[in-house]
Protein backbone atom coordinates (compact mmCIF):
# COMPACT_ATOMS: atom_id res chain seq x y z
CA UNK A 1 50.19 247.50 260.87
CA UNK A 2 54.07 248.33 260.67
CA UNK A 3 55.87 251.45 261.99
CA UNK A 4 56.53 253.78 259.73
CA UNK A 5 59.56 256.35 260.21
CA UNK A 6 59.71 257.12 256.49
CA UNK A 7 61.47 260.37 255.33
CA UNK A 8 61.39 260.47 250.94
CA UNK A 9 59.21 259.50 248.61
CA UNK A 10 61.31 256.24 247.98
CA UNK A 11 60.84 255.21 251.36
CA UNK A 12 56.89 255.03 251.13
CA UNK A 13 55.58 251.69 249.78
CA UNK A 14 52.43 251.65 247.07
CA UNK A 15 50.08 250.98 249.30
CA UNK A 16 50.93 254.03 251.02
CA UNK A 17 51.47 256.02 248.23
CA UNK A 18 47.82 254.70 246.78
CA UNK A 19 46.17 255.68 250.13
CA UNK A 20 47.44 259.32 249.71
CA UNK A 21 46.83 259.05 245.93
CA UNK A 22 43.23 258.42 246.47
CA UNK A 23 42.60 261.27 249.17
CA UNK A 24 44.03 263.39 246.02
CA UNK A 25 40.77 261.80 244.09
CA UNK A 26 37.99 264.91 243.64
CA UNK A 27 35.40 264.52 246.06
CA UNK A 28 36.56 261.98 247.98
CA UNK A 29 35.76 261.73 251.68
CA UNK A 30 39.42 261.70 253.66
CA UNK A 31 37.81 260.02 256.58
CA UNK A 32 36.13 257.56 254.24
CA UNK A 33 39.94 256.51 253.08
CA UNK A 34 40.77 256.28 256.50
CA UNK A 35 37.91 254.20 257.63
CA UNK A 36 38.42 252.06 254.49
CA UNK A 37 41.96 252.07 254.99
CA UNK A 38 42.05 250.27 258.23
CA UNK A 39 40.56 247.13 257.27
CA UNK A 40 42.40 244.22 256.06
CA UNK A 41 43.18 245.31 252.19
CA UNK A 42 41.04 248.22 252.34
CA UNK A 43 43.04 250.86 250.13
CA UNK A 44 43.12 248.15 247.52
CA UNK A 45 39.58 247.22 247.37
CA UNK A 46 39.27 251.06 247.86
CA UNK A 47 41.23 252.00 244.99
CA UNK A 48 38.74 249.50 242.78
CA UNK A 49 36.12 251.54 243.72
CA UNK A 50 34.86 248.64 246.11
CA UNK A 51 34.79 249.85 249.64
CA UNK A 52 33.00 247.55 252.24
CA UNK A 53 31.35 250.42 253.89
CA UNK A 54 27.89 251.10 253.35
CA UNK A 55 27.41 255.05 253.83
CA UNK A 56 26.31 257.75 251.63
CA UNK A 57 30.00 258.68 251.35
CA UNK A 58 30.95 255.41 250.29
CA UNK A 59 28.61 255.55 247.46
CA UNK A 60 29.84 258.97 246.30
CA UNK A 61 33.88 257.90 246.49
CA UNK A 62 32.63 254.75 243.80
CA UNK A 63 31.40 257.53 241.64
CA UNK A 64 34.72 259.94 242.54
CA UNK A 65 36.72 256.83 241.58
CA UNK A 66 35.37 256.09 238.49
CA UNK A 67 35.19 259.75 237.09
CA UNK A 68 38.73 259.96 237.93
CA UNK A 69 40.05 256.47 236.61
CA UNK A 70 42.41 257.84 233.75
CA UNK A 71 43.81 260.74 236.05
CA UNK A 72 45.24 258.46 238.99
CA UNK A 73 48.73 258.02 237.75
CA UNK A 74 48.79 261.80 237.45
CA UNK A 75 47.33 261.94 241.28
CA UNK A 76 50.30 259.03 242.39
CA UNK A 77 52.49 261.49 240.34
CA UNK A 78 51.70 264.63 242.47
CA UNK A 79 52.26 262.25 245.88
CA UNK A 80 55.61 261.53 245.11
CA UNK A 81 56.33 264.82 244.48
CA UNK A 82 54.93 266.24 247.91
CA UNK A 83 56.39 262.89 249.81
CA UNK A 84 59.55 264.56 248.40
CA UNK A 85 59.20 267.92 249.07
CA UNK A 86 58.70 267.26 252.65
CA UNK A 87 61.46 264.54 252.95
CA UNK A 88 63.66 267.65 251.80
CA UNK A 89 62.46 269.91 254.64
CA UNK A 90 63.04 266.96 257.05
CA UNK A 91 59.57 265.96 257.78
CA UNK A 92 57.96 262.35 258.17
CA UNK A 93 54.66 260.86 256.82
CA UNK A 94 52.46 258.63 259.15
CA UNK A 95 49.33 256.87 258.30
CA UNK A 96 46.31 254.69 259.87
CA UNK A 97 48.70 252.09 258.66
CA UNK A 98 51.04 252.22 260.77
CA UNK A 99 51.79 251.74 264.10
CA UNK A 100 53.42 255.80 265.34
CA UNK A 101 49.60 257.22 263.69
CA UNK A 102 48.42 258.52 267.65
CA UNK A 103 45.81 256.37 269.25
CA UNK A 104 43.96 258.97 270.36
CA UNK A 105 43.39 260.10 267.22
CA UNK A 106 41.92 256.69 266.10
CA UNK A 107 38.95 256.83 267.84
CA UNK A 108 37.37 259.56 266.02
CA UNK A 109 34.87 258.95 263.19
CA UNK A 110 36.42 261.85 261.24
CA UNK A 111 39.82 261.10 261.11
CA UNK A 112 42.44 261.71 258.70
CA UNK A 113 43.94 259.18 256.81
CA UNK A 114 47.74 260.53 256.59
CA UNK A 115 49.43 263.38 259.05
CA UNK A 116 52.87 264.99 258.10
CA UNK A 117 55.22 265.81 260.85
CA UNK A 118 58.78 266.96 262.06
CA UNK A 119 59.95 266.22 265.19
CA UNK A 120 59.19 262.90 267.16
CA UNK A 121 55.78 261.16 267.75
CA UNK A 122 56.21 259.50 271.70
CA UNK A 123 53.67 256.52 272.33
CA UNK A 124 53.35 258.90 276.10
CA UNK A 125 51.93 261.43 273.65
CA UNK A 126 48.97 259.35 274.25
CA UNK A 127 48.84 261.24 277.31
CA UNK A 128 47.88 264.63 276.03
CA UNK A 129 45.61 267.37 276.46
CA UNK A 130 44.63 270.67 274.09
CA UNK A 131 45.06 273.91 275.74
CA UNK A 132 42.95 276.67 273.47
CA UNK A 133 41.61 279.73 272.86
CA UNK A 134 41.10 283.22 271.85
CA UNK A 135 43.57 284.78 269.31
CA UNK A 136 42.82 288.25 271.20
CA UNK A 137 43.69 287.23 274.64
CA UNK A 138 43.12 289.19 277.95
CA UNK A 139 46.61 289.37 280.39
CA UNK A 140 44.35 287.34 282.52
CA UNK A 141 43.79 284.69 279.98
CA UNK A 142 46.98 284.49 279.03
CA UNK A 143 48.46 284.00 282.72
CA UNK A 144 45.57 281.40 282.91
CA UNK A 145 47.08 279.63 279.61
CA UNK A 146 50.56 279.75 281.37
CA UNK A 147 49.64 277.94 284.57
CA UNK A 148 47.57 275.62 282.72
CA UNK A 149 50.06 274.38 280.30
CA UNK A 150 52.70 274.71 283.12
CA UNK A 151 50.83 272.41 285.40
CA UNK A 152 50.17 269.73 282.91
CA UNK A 153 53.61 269.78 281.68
CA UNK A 154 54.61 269.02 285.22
CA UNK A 155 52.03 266.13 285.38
CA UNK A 156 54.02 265.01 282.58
CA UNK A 157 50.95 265.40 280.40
CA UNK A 158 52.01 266.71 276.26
CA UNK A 159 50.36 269.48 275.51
CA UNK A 160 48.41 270.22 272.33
CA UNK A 161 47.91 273.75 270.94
CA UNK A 162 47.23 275.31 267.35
CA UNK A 163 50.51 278.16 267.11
CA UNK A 164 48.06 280.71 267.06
CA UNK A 165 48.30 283.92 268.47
CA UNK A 166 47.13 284.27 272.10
CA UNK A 167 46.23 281.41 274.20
CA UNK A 168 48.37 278.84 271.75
CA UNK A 169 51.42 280.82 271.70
CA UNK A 170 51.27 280.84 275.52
CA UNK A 171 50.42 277.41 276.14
CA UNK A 172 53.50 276.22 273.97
CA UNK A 173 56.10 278.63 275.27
CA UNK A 174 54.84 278.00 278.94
CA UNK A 175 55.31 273.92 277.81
CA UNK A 176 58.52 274.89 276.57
CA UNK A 177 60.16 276.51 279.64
CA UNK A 178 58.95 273.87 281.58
CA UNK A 179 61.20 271.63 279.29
CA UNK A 180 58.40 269.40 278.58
CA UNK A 181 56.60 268.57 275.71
CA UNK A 182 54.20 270.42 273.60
CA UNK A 183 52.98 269.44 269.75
CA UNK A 184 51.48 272.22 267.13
CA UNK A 185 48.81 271.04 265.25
CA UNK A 186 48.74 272.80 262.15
CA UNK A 187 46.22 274.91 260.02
CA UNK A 188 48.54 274.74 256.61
CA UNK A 189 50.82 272.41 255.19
CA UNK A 190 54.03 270.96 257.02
CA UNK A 191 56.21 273.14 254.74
CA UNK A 192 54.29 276.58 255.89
CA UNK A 193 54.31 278.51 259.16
CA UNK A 194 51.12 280.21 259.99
CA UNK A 195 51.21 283.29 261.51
CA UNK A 196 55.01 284.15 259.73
CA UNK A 197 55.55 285.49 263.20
CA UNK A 198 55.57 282.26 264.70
CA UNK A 199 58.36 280.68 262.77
CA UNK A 200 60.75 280.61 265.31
CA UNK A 201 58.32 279.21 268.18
CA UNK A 202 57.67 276.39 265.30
CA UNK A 203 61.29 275.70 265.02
CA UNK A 204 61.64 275.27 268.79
CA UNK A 205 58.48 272.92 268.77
CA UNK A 206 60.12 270.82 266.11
CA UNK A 207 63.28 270.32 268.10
CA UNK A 208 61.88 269.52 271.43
CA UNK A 209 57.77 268.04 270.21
CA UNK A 210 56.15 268.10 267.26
CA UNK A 211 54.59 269.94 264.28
CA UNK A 212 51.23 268.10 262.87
CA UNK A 213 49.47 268.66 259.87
CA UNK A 214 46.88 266.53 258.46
CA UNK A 215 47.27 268.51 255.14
CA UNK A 216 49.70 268.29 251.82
CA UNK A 217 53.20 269.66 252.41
CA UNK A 218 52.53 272.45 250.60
CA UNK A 219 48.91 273.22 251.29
CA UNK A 220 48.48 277.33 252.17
CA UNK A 221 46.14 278.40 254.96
CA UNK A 222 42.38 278.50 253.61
CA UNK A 223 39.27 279.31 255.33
CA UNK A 224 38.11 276.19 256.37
CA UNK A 225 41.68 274.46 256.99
CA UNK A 226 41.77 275.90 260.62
CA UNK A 227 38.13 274.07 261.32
CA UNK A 228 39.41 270.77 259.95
CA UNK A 229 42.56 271.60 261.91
CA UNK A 230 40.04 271.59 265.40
CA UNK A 231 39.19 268.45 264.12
CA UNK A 232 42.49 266.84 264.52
CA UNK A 233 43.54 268.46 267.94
CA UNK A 234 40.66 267.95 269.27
CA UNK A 235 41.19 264.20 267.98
CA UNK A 236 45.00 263.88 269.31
CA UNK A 237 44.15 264.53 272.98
CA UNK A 238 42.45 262.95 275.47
CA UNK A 239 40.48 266.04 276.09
CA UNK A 240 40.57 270.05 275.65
CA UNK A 241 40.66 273.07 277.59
CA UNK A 242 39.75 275.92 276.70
CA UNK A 243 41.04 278.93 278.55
CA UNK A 244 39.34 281.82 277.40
CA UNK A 245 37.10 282.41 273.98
CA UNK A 246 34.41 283.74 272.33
CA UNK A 247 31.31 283.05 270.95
CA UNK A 248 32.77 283.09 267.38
CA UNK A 249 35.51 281.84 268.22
CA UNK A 250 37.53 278.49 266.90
CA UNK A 251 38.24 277.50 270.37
CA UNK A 252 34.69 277.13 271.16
CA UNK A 253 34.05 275.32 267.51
CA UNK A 254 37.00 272.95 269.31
CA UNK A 255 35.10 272.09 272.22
CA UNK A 256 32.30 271.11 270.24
CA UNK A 257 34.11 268.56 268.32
CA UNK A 258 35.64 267.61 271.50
CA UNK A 259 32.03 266.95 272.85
CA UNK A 260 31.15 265.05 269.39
CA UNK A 261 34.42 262.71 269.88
CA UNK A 262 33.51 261.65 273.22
CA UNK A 263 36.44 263.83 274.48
CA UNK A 264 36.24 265.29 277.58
CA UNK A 265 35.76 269.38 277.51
CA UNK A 266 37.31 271.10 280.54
CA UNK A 267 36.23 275.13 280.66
CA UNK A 268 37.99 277.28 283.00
CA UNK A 269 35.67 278.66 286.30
CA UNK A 270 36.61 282.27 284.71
CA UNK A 271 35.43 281.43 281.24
CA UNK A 272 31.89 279.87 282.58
CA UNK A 273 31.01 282.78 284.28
CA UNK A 274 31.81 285.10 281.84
CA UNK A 275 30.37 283.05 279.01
CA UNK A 276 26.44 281.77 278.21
CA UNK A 277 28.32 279.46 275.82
CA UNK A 278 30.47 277.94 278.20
CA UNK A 279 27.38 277.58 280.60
CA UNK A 280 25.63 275.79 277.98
CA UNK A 281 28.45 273.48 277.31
CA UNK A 282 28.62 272.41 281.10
CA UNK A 283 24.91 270.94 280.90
CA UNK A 284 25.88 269.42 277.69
CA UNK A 285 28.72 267.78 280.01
CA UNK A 286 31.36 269.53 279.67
CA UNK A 287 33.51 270.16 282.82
CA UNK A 288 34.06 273.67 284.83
CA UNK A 289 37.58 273.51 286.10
CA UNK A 290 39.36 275.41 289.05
CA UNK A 291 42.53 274.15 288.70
CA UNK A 292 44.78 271.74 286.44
CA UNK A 293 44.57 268.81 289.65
CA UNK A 294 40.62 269.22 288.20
CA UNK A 295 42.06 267.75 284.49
CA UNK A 296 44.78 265.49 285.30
CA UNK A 297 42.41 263.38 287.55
CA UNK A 298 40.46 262.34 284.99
CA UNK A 299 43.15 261.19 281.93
CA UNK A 300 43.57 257.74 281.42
CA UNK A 301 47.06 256.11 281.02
CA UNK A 302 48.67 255.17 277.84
CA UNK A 303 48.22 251.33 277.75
CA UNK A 304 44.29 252.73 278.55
CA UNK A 305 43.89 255.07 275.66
CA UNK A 306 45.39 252.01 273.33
CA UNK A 307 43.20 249.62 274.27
CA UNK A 308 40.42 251.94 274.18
CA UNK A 309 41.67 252.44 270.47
CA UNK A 310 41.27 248.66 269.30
CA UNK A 311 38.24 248.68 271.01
CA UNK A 312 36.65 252.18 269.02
CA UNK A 313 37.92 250.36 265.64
CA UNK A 314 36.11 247.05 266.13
CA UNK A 315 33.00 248.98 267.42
CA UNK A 316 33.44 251.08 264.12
CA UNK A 317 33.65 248.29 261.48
CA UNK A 318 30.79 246.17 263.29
CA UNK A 319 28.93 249.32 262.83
CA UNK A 320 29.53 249.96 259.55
């Protein structure tokens, strides 16, 4: 792998562009690319429709390959043009290629091939925790949200959050004061702010963390973008905690994924007792939490969570 700080369309190298050109394939599996992707010439032997995995999806992006043979150059075509798009707002493309793509986020089995951002990706980001939860927040949760994100940032731990209303907007501008850092993982494209409300809190993030999206540049919020968006922040931290939520709710869908990731799921003391959910979760093994001494105690360092990562990707490809 080589580190990528790329910021226009010229900048990114075929392979690259091919990797993104084939997520832009009808019905192709985005993980599938990834997976692919990370072994030695896999987006070439992808993009000839032989990938060495042996998976239901693999046998379906042969098919998607094929049918769309004649259309690629128009799908390299559209690349370029979002590569440039988001050069021109200022943002920066990293890939499983390359050596800035989180390590966290490596060890997941569903994750994305490509992720947009502006601001700066820190190797200590490997060192981070999601703080989530309900868009409709009590004054207690949101105090709760405060001291959480407050007590991590003093641990020196980043802290992960969706720019939501509620609990996310609290968690970041708690991060924030703290002058620590916080990264927004996105539910749109890295050219869109959503809620419009939030546009300034974005900007802030982007001077002083990051902004993350996993989508196109331009994509617009859809119904089932803020579920794959759970995916990823659930995927870029070491675990989550969710402060206050719902049954319905997309926090809850979050620690879920977190469970399925092998992350670790920290619910506050408030939240289990108020929640059959939550009480579920904990015999599921997720952990009831008092204070933020009950998360910090159990993150790993950096050089940990790396080597954890090389490990995860040979256990994947002997798997597969």
């Amino acid at each position: 792998m080589t580190p990528a700080k790329r910021t226009g369309a010229e900048t990114v190298d075929d392979q690259r562009v091919n990797l993104l050109a084939l997520c832009a394939v009808p019905g192709m599996s985005w993980s599938l690319v990834a997976r692919e992707a990370l072994r030695p010439g896999g987006v070439h032997e992808l993009r000839e429709g032989r990938p060495r995995e042996r998976s239901d999806e693999a046998a379906d992006a042969v098919a998607s390959i094929a049918k769309a043979a004649a259309e690629f150059p128009k799908h390299v075509d559209r690349v370029r043009a979002e590569l440039a798009s988001a050069a021109n707002a200022g943002a920066r493309l990293t890939t499983v290629l390359d050596d800035d793509y989180p390590p966290n986020l490596r060890v997941i089995y569903n994750l994305p091939p490509f992720l947009f951002y502006r601001g700066v990706l820190e190797p200590d980001d490997a060192r981070a925790v999601a703080v989530v939860g309900t868009r409709s927040a009590s004054a207690d949760g949101l105090r709760r949200a405060r001291a959480v994100a407050r007590g991590l940032a003093r641990d020196g731990v980043t802290v992960l959050s969706g720019l939501a209303k509620g609990i996310d907007a609290a968690a970041h501008r708690a991060t924030l004061e703290s002058g620590s850092r916080t990264i927004a993982v996105l539910g749109t494209g890295i050219l869109r702010c959503y809620p419009k409300e939030h546009e300034a809190l974005a900007e802030e993030i982007a001077q002083k963390g990051a902004l993350v999206s996993q989508f196109w540049p331009s994509a617009p919020p859809t119904r089932t973008s803020f579920p794959m968006r759970n995916v990823v922040m659930s995927g870029l931290g070491q675990g989550t905690v969710v402060v206050e939520a719902s049954v319905t709710s997309g926090a809850k869908m979050q620690a879920r994924l977190a469970l399925l990731h092998g992350k670790k799921v920290f619910l506050m003391r408030s939240l289990v007792a108020e929640q059959s959910w939550a009480r579920s979760y904990v015999d599921r093994g997720a952990i009831e939490i008092a204070s933020v001494a009950d998360v910090v105690r159990d993150l790993r360092t950096r050089k940990a969570v790396e080597l954890l990562s090389e490990q995860r990707q040979q256990l994947l490809f002997d798997a597969l």
